[in-house]
N, C-alpha and C. Protein backbone atom coordinates (compact mmCIF):
# COMPACT_ATOMS: atom_id res chain seq x y z
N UNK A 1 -178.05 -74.38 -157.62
CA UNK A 1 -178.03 -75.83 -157.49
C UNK A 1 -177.45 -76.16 -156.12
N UNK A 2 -178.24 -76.99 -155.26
CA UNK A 2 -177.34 -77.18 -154.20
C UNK A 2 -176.17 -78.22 -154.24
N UNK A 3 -175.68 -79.04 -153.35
CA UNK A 3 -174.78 -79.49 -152.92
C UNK A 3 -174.79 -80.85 -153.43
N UNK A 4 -176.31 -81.37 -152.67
CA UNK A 4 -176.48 -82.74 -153.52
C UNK A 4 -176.23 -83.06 -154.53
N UNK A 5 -177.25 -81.86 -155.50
CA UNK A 5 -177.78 -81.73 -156.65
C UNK A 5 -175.84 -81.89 -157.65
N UNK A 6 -175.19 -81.19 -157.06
CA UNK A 6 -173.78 -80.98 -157.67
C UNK A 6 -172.88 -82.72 -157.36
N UNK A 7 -173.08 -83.54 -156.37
CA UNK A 7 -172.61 -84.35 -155.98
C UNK A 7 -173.61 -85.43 -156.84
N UNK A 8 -175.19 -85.59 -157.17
CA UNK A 8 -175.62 -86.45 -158.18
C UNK A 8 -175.15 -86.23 -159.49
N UNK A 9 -175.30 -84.85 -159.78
CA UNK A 9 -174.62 -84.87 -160.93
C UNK A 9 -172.68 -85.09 -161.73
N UNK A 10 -172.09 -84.86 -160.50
CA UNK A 10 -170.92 -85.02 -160.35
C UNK A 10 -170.55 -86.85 -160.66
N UNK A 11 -171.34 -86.86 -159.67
CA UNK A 11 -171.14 -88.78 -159.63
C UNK A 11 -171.47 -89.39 -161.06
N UNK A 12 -172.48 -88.97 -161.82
CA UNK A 12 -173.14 -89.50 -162.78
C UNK A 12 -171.90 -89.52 -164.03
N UNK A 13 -171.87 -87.71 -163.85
CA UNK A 13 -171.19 -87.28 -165.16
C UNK A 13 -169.68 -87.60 -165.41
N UNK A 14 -168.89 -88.39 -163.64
CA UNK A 14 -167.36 -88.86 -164.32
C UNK A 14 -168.02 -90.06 -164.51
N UNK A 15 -168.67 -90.73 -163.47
CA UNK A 15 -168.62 -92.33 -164.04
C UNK A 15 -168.82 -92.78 -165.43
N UNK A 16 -169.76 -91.36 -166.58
CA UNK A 16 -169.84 -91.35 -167.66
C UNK A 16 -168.69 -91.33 -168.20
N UNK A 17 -168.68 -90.41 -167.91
CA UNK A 17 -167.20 -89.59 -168.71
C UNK A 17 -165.58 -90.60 -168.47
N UNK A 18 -165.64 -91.56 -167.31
CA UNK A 18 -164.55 -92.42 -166.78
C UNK A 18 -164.98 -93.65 -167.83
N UNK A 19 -166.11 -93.71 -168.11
CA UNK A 19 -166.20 -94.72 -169.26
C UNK A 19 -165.70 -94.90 -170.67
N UNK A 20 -165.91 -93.87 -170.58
CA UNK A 20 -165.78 -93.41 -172.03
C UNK A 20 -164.58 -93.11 -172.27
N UNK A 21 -163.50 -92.37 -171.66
CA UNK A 21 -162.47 -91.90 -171.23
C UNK A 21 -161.60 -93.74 -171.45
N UNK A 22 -161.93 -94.33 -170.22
CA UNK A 22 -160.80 -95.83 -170.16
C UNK A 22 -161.33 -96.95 -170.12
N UNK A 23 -162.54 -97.08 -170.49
CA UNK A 23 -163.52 -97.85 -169.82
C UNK A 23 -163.61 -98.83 -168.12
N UNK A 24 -163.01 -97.91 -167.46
CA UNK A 24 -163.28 -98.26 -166.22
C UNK A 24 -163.43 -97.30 -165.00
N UNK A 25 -164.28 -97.06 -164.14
CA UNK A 25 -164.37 -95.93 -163.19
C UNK A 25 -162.75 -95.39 -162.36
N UNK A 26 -162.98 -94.54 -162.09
CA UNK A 26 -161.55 -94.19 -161.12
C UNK A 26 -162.07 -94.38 -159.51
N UNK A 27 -162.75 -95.15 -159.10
CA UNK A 27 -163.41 -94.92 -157.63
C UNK A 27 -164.59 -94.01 -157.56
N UNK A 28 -165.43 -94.52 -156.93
CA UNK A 28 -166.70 -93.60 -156.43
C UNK A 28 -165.99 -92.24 -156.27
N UNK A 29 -165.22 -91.81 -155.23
CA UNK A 29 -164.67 -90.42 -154.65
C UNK A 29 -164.54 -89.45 -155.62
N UNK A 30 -163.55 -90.71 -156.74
CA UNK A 30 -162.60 -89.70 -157.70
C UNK A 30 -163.38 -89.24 -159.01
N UNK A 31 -164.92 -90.88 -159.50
CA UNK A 31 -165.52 -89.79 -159.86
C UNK A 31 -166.06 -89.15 -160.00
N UNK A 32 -166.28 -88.79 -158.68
CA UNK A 32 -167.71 -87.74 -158.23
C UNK A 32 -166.49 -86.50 -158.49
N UNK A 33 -165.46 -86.63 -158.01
CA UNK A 33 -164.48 -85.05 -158.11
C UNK A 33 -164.31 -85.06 -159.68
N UNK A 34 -164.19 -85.52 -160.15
CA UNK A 34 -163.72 -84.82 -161.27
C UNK A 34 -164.96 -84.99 -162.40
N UNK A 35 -165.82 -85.37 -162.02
CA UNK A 35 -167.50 -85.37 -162.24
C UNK A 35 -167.87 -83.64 -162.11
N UNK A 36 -167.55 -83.45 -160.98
CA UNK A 36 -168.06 -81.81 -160.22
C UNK A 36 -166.99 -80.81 -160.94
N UNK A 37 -165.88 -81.22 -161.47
CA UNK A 37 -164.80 -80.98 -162.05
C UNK A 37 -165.08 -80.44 -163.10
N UNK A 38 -165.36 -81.81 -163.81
CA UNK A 38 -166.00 -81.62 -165.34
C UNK A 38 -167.06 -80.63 -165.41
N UNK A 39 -168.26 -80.85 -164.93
CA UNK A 39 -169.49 -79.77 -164.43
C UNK A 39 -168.82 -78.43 -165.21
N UNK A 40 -167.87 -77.94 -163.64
CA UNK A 40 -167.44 -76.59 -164.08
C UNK A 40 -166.91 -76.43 -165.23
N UNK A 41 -165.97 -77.36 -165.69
CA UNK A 41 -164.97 -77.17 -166.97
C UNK A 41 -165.63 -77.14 -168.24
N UNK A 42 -167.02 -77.91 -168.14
CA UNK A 42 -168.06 -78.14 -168.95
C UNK A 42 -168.69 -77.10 -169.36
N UNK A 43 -169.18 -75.95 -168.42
CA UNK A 43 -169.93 -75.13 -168.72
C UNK A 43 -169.11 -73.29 -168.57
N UNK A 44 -167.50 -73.80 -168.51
CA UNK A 44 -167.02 -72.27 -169.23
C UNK A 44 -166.69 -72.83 -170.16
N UNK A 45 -166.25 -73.94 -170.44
CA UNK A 45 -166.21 -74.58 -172.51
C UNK A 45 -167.64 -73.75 -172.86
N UNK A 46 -168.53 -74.01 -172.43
CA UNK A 46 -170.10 -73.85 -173.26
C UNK A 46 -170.41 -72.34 -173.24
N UNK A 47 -169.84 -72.04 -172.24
CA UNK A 47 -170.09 -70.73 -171.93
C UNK A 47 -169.30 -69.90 -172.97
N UNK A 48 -167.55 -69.97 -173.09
CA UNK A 48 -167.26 -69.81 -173.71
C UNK A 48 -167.70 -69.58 -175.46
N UNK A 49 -168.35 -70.53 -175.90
CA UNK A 49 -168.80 -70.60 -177.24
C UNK A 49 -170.40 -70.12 -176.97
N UNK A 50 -170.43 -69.40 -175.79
CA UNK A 50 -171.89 -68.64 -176.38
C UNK A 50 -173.42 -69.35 -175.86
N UNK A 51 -172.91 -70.76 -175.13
CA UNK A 51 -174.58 -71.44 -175.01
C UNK A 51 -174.85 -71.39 -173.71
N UNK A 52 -175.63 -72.08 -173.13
CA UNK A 52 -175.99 -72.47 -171.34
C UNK A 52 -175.06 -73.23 -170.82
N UNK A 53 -174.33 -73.20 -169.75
CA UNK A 53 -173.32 -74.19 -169.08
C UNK A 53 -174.36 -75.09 -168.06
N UNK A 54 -173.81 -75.49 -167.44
CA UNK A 54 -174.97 -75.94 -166.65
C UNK A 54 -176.11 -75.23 -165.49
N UNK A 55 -177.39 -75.78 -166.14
CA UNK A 55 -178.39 -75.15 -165.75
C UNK A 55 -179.19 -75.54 -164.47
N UNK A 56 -178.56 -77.19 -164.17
CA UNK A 56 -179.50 -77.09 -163.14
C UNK A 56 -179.89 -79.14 -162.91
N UNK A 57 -180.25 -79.93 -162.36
CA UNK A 57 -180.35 -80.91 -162.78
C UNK A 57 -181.41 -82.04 -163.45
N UNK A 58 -180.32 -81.61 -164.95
CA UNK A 58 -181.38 -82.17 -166.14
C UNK A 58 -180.70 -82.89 -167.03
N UNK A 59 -180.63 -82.76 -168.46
CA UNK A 59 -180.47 -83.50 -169.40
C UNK A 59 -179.09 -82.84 -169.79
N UNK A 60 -179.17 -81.44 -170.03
CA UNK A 60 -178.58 -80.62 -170.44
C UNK A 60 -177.10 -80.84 -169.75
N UNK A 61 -177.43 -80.43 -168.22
CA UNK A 61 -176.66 -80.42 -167.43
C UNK A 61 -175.79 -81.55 -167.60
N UNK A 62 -176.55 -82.31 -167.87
CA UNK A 62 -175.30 -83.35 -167.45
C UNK A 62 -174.20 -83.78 -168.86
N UNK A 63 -175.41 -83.75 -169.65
CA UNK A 63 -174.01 -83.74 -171.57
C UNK A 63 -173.20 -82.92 -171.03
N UNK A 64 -173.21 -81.87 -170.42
CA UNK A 64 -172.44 -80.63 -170.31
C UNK A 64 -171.32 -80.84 -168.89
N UNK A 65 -171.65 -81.72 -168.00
CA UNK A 65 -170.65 -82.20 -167.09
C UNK A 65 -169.65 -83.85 -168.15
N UNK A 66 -170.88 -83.93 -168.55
CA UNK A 66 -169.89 -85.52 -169.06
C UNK A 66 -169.05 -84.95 -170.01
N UNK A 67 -169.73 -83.93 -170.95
CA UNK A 67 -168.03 -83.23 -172.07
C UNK A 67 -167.00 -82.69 -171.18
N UNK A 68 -167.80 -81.87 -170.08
CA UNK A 68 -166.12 -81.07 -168.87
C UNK A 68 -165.48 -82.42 -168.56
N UNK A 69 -166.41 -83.60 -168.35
CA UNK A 69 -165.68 -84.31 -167.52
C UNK A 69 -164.33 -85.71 -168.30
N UNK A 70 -165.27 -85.44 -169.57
CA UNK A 70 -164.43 -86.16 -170.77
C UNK A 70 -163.14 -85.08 -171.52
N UNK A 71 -162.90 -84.02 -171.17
CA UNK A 71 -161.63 -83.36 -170.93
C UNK A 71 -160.76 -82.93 -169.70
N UNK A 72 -161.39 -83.04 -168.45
CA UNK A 72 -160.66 -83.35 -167.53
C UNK A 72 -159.86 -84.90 -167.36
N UNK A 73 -160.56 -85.76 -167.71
CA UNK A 73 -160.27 -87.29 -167.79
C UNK A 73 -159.02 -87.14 -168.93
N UNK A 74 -159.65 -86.53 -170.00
CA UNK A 74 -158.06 -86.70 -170.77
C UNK A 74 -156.66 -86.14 -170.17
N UNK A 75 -157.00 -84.96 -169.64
CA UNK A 75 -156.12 -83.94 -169.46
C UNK A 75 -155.50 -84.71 -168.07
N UNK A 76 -156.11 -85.57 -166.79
CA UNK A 76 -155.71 -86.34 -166.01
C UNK A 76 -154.34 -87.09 -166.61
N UNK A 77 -155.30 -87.94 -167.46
CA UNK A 77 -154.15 -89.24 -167.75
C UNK A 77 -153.17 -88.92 -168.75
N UNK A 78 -153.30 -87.56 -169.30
CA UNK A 78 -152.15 -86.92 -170.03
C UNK A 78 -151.18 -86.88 -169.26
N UNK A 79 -151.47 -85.85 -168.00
CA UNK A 79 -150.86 -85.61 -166.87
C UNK A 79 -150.00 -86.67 -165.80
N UNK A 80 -150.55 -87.27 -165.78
CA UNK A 80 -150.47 -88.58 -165.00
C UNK A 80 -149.33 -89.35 -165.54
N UNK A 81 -149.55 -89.84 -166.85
CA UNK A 81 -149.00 -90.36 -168.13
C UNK A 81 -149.82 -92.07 -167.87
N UNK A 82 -150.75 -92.19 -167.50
CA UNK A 82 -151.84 -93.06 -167.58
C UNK A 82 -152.26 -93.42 -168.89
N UNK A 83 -152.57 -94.47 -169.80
CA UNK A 83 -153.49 -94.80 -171.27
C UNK A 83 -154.76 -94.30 -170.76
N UNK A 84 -155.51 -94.00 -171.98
CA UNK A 84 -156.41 -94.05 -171.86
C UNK A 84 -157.62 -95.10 -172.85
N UNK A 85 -156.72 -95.69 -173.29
CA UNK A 85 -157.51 -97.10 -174.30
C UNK A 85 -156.43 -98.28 -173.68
């Protein structure tokens, strides 16, 4: 996957995942990073339990960045000590 391809999907999968997470984005920047974040975190979770992590940019890919990216988001504002509702 190139670079783009990691930065569309990055962008997509926090602004998802930042939704869902607080319902409000963290900045374009922050969530394309922890978008690309999620990605990875997404697919050794998946990997872990045996399935495809991310494959490439599709459908798949991206459930699979928005779940990395909907436990990085928690694990943030855990961290942080941020709400997340």
């Amino acid at each position: 996957m190139g670079i783009i391809s990691w930065i569309i999907l990055g962008l997509i999968a926090g602004f998802i995942g930042s939704k869902i997470v607080n319902k409000t984005g963290q900045g374009m920047i922050m969530d394309i990073v922890l978008g690309i974040v999620g990605a990875i975190v997404g697919g050794l979770i998946f990997s872990a339990f045996g399935s495809a992590g991310v494959t490439g940019l599709n459908i798949w890919s991206l459930i699979v960045a928005v779940i990395g990216s909907i436990v990085v988001l928690w694990a943030y504002h855990q961290i942080s000590g941020k709400r997340t509702l």
